[in-house]
PDB file of N, CA and C in Angstrom:
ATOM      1  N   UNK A   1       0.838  -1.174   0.000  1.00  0.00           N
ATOM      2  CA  UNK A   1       0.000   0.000   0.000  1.00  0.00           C
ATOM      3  C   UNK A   1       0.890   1.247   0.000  1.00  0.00           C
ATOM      4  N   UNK A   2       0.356   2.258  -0.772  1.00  0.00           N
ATOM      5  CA  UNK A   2       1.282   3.460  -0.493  1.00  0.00           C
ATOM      6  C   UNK A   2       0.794   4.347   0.804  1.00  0.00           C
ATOM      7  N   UNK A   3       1.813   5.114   1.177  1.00  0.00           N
ATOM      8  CA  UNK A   3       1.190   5.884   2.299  1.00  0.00           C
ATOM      9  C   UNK A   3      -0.243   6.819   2.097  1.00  0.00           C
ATOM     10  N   UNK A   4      -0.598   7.467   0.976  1.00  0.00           N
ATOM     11  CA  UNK A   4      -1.867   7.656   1.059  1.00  0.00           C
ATOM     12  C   UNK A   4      -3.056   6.689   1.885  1.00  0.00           C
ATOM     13  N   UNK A   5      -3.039   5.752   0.801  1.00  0.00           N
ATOM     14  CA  UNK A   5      -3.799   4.365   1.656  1.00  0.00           C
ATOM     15  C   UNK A   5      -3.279   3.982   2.954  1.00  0.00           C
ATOM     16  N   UNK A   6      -2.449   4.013   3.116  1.00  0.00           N
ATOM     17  CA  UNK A   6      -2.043   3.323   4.686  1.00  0.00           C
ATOM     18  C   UNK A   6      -2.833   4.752   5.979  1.00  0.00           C
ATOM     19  N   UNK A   7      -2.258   5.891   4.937  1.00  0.00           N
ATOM     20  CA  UNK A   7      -2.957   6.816   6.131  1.00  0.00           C
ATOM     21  C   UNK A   7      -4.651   7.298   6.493  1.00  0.00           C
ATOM     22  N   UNK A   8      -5.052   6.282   5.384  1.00  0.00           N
ATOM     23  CA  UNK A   8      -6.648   6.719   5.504  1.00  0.00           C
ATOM     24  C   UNK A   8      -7.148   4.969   6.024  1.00  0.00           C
ATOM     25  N   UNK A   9      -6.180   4.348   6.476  1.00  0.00           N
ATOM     26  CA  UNK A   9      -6.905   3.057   7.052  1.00  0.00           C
ATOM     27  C   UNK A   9      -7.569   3.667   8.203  1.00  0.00           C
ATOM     28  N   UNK A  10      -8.691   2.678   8.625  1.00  0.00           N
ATOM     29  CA  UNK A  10      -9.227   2.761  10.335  1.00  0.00           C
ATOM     30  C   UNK A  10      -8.718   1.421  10.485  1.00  0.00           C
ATOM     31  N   UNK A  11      -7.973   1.498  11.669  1.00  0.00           N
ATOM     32  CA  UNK A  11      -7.658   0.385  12.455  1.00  0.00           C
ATOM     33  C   UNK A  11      -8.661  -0.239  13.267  1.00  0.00           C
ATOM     34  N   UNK A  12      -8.956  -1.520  13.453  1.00  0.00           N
ATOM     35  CA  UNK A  12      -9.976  -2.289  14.274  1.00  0.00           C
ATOM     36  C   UNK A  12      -9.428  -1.902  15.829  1.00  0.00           C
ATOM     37  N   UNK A  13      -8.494  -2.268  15.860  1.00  0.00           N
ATOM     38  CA  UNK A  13      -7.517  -1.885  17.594  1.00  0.00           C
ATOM     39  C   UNK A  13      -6.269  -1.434  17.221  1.00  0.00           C
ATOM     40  N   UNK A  14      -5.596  -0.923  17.971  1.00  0.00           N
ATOM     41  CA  UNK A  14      -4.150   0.046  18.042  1.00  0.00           C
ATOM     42  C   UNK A  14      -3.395  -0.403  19.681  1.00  0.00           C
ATOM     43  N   UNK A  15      -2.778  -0.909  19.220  1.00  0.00           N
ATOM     44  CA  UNK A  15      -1.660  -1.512  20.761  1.00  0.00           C
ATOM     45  C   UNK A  15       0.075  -0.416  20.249  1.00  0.00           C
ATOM     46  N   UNK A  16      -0.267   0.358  21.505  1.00  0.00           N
ATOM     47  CA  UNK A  16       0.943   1.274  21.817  1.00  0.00           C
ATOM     48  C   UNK A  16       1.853   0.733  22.183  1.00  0.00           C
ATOM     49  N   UNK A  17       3.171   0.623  21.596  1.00  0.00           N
ATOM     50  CA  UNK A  17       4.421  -0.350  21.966  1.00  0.00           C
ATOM     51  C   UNK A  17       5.277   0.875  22.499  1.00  0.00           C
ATOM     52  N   UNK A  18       5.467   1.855  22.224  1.00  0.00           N
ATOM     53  CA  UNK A  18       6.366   2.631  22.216  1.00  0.00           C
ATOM     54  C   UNK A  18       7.081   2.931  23.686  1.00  0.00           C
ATOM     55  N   UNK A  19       8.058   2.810  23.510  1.00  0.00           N
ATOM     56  CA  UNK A  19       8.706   2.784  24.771  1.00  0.00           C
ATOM     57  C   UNK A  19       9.751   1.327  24.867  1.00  0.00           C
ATOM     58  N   UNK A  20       8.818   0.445  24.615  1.00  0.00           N
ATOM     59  CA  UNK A  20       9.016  -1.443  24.199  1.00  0.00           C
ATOM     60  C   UNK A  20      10.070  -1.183  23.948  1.00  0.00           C
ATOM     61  N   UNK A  21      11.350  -2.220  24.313  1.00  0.00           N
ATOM     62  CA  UNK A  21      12.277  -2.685  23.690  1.00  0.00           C
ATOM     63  C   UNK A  21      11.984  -4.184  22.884  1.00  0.00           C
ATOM     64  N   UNK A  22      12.896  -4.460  22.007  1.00  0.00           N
ATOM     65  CA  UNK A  22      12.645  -5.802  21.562  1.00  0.00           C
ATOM     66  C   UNK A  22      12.776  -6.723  22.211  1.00  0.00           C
ATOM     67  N   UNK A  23      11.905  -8.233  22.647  1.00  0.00           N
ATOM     68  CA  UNK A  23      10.770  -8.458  21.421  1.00  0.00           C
ATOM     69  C   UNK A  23       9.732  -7.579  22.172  1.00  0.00           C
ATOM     70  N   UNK A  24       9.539  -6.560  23.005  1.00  0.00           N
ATOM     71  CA  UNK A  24       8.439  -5.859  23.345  1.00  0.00           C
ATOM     72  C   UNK A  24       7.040  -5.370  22.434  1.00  0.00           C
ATOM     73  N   UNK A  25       7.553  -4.857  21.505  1.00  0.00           N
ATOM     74  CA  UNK A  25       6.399  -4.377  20.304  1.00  0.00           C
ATOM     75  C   UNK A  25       5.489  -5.571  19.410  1.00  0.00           C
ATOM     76  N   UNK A  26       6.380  -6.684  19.374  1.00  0.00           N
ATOM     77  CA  UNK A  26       6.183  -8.126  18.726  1.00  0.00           C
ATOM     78  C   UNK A  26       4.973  -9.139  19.652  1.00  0.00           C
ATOM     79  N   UNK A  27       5.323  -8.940  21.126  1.00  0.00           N
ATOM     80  CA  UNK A  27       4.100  -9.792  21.793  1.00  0.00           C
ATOM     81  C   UNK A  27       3.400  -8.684  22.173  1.00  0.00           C
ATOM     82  N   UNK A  28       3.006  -6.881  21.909  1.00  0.00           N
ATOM     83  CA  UNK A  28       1.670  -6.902  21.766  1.00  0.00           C
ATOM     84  C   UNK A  28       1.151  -7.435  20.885  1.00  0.00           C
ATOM     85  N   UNK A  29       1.481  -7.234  19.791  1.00  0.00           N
ATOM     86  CA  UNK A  29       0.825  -7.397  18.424  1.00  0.00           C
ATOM     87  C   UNK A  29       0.192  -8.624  18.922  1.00  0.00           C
ATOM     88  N   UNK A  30       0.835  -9.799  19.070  1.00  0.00           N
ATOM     89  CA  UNK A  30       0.798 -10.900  18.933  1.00  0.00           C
ATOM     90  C   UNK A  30      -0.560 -10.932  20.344  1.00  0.00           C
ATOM     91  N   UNK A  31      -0.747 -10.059  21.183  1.00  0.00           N
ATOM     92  CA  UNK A  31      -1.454  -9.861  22.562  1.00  0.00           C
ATOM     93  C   UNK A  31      -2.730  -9.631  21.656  1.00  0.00           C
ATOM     94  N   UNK A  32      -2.403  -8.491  20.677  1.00  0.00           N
ATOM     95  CA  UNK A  32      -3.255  -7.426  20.405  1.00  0.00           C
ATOM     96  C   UNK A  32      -4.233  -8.272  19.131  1.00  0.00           C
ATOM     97  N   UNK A  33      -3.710  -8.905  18.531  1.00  0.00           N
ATOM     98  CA  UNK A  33      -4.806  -9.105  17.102  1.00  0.00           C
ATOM     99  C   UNK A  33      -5.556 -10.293  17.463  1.00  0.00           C
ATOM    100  N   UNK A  34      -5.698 -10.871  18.827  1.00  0.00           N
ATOM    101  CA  UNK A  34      -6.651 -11.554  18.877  1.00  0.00           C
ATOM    102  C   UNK A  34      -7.999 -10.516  19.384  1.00  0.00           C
ATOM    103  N   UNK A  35      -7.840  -9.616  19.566  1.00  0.00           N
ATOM    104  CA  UNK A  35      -8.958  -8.579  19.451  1.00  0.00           C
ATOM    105  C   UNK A  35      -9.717  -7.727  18.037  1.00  0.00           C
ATOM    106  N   UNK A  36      -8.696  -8.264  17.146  1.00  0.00           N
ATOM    107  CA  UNK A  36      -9.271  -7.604  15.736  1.00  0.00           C
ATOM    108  C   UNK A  36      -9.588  -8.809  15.007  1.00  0.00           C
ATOM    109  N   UNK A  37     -11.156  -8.413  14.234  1.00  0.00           N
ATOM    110  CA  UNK A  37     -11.737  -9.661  13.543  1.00  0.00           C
ATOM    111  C   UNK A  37     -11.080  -9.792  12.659  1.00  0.00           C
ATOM    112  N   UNK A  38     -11.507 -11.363  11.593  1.00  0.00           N
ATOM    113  CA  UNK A  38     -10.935 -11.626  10.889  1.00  0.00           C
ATOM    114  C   UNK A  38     -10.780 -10.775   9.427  1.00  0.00           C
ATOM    115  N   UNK A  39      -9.693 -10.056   8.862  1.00  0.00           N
ATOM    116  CA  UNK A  39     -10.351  -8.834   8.154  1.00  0.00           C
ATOM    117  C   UNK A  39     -10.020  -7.457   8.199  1.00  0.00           C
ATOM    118  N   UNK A  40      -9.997  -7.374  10.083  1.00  0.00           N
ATOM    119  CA  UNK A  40      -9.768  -6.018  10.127  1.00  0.00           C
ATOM    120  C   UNK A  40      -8.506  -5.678  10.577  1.00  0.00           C
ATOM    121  N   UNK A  41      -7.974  -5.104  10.510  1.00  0.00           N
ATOM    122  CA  UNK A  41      -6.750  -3.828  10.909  1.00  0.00           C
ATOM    123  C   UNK A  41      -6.086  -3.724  12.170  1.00  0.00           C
ATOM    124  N   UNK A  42      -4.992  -3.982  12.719  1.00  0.00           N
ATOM    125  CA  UNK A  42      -4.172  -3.893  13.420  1.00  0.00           C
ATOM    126  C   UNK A  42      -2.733  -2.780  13.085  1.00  0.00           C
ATOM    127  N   UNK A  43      -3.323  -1.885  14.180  1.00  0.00           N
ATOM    128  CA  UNK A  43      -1.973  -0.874  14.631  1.00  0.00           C
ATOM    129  C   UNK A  43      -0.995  -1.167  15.271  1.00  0.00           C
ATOM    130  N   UNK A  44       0.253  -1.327  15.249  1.00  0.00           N
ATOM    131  CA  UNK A  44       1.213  -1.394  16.332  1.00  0.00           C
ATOM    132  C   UNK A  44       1.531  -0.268  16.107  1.00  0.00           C
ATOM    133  N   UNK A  45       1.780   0.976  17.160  1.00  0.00           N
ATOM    134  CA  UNK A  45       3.032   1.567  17.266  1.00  0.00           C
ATOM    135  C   UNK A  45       4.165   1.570  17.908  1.00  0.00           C
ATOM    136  N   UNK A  46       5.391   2.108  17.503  1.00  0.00           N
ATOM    137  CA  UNK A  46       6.899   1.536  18.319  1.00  0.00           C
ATOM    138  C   UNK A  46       7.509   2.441  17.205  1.00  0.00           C
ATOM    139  N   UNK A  47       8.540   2.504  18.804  1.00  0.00           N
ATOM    140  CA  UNK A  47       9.814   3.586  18.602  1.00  0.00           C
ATOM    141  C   UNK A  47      10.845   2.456  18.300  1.00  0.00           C
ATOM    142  N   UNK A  48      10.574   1.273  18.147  1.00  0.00           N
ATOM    143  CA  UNK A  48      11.989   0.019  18.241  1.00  0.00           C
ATOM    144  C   UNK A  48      12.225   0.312  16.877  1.00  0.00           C
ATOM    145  N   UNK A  49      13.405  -0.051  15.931  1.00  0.00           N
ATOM    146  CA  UNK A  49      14.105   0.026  15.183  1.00  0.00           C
ATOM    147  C   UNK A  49      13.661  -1.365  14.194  1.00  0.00           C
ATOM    148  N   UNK A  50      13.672  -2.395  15.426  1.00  0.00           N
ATOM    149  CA  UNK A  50      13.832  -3.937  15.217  1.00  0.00           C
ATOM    150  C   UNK A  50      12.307  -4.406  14.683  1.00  0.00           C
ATOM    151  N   UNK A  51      10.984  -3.258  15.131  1.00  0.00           N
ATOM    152  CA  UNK A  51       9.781  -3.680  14.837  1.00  0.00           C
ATOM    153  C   UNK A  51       9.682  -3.554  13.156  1.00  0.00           C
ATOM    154  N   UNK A  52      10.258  -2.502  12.367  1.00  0.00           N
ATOM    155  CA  UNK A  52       9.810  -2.652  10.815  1.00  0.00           C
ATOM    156  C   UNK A  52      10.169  -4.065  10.421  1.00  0.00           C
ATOM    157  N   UNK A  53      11.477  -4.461  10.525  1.00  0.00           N
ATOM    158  CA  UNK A  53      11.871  -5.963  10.018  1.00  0.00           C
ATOM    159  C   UNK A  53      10.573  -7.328  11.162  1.00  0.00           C
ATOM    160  N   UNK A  54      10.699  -7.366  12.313  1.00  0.00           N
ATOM    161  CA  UNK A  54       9.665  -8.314  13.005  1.00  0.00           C
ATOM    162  C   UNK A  54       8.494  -8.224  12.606  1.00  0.00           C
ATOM    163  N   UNK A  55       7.774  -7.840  12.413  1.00  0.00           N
ATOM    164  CA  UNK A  55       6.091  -7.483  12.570  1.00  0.00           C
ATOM    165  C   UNK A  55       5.846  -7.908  11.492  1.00  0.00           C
ATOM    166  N   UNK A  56       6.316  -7.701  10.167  1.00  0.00           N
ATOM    167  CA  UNK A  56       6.096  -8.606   8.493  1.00  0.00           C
ATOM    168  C   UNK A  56       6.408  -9.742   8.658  1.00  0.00           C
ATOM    169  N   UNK A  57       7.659 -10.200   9.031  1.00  0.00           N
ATOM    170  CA  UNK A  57       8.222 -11.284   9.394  1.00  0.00           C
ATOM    171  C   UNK A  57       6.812 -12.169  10.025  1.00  0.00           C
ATOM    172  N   UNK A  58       6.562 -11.850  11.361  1.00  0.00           N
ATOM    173  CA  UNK A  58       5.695 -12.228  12.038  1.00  0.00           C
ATOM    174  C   UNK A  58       4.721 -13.148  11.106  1.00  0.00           C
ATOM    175  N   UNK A  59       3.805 -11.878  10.553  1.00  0.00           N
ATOM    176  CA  UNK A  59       2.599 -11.291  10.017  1.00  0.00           C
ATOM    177  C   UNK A  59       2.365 -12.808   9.052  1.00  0.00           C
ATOM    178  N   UNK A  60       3.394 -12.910   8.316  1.00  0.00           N
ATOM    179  CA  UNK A  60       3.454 -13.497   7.322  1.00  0.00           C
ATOM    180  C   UNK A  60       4.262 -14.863   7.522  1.00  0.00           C
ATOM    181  N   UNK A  61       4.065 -15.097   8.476  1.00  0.00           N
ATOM    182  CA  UNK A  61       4.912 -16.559   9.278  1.00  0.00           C
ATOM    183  C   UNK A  61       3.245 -17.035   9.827  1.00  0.00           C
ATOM    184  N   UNK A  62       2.540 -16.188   9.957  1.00  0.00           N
ATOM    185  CA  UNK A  62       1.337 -16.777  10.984  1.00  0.00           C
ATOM    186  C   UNK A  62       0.131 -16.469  10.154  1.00  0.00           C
ATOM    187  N   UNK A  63       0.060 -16.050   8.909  1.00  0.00           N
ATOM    188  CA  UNK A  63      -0.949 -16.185   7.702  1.00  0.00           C
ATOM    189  C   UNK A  63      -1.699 -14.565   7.939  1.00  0.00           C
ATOM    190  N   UNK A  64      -1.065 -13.445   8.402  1.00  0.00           N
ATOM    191  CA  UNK A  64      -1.787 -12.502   8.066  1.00  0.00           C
ATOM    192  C   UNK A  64      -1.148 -11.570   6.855  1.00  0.00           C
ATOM    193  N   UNK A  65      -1.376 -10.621   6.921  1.00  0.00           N
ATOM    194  CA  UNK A  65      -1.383  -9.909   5.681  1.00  0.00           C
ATOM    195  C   UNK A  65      -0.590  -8.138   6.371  1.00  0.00           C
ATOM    196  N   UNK A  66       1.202  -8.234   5.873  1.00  0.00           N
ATOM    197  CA  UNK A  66       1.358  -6.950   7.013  1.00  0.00           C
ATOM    198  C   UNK A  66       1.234  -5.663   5.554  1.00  0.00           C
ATOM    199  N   UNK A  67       0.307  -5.261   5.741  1.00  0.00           N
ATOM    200  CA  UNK A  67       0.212  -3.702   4.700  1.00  0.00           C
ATOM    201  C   UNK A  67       1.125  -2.636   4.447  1.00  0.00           C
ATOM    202  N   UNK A  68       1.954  -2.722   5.708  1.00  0.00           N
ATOM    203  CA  UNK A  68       3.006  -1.600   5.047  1.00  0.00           C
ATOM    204  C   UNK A  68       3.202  -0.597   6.635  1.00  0.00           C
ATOM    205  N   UNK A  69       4.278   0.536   6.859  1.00  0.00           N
ATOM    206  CA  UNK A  69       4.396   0.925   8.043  1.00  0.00           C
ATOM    207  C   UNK A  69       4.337   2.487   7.235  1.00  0.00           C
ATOM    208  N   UNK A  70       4.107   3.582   8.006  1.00  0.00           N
ATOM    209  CA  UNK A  70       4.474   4.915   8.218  1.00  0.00           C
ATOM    210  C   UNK A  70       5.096   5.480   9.378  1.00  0.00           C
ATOM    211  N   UNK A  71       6.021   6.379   8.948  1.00  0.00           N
ATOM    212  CA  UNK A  71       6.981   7.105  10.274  1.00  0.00           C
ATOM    213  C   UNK A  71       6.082   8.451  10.370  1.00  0.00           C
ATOM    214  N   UNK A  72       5.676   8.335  11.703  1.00  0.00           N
ATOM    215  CA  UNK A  72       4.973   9.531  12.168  1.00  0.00           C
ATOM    216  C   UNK A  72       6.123  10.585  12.096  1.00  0.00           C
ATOM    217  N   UNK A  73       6.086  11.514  12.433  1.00  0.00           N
ATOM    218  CA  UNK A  73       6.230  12.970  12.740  1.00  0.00           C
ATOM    219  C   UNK A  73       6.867  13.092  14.209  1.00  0.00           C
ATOM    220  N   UNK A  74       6.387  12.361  15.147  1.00  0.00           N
ATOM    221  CA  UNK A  74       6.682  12.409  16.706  1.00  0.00           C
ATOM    222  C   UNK A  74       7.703  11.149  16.702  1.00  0.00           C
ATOM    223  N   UNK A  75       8.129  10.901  15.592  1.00  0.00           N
ATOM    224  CA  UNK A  75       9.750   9.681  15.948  1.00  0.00           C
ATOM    225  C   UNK A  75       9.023   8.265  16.555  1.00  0.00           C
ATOM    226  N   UNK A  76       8.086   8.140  15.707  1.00  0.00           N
ATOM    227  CA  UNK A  76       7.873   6.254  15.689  1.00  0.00           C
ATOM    228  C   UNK A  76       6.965   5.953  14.774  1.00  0.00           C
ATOM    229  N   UNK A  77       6.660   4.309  14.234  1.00  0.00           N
ATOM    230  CA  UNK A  77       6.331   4.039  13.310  1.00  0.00           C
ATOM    231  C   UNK A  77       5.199   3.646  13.857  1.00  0.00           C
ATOM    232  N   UNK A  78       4.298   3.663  12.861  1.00  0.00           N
ATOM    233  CA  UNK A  78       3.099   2.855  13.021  1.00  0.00           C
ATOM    234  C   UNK A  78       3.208   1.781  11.693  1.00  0.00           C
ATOM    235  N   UNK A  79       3.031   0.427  12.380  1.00  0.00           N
ATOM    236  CA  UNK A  79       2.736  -0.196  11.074  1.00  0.00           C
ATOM    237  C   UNK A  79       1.175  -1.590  11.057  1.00  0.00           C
ATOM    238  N   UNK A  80       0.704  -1.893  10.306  1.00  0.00           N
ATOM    239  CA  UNK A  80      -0.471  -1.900   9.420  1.00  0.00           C
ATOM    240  C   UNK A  80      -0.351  -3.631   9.133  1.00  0.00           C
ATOM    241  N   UNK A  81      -0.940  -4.416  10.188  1.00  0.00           N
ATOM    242  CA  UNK A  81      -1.124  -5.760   9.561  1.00  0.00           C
ATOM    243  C   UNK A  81      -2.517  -6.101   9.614  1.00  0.00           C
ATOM    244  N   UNK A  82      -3.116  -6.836   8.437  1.00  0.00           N
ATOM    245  CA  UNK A  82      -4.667  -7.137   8.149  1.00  0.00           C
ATOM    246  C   UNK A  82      -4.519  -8.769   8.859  1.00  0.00           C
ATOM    247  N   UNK A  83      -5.842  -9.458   9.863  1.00  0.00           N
ATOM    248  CA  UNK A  83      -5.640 -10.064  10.206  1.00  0.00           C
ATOM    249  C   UNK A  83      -6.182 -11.316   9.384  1.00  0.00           C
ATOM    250  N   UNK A  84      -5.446 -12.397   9.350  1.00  0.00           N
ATOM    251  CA  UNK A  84      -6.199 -13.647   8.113  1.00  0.00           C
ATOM    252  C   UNK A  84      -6.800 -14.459   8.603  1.00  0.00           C
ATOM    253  N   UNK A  85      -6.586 -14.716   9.952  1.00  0.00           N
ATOM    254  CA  UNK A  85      -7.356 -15.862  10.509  1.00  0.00           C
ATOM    255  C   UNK A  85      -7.604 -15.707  11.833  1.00  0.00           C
TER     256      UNK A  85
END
């Protein structure tokens, strides 16, 4: 997705990592998308470095779908996995 699209998603839930060191940002997600249906949208945000490479990795090891990340403005990423199952 390009950032246009990524920035007009609505996320189903949003789990704040920031602060997290690694694997910190990795087991919300992993906390967090059993709260988003099958379908919808998962936010992580994180200031970790290590979350752009983990979270696709993840995403796509466990059958979801990771959409792509944006770097906010305030120095952390948000990134964008659709959940598959």
């Amino acid at each position: 997705m390009d950032t246009m699209e990524l920035t007009s998603l609505e996320a189903a839930k949003m789990v704040d990592a920031r602060g997290s060191a690694c694997p910190g940002p990795l087991l919300e997600a992993k906390k967090g998308i059993g709260g988003v249906p099958v379908g919808g949208i998962l936010e992580i945000r994180s200031n970790d470095p290590g979350t752009r490479s983990d979270i696709p990795i993840w995403a796509n090891k466990v059958g979801h779908e990771f959409l792509g990340a944006l770097e906010a403005d305030e120095g952390y990423d948000r990134l964008f996995v659709k959940r598959g199952k």
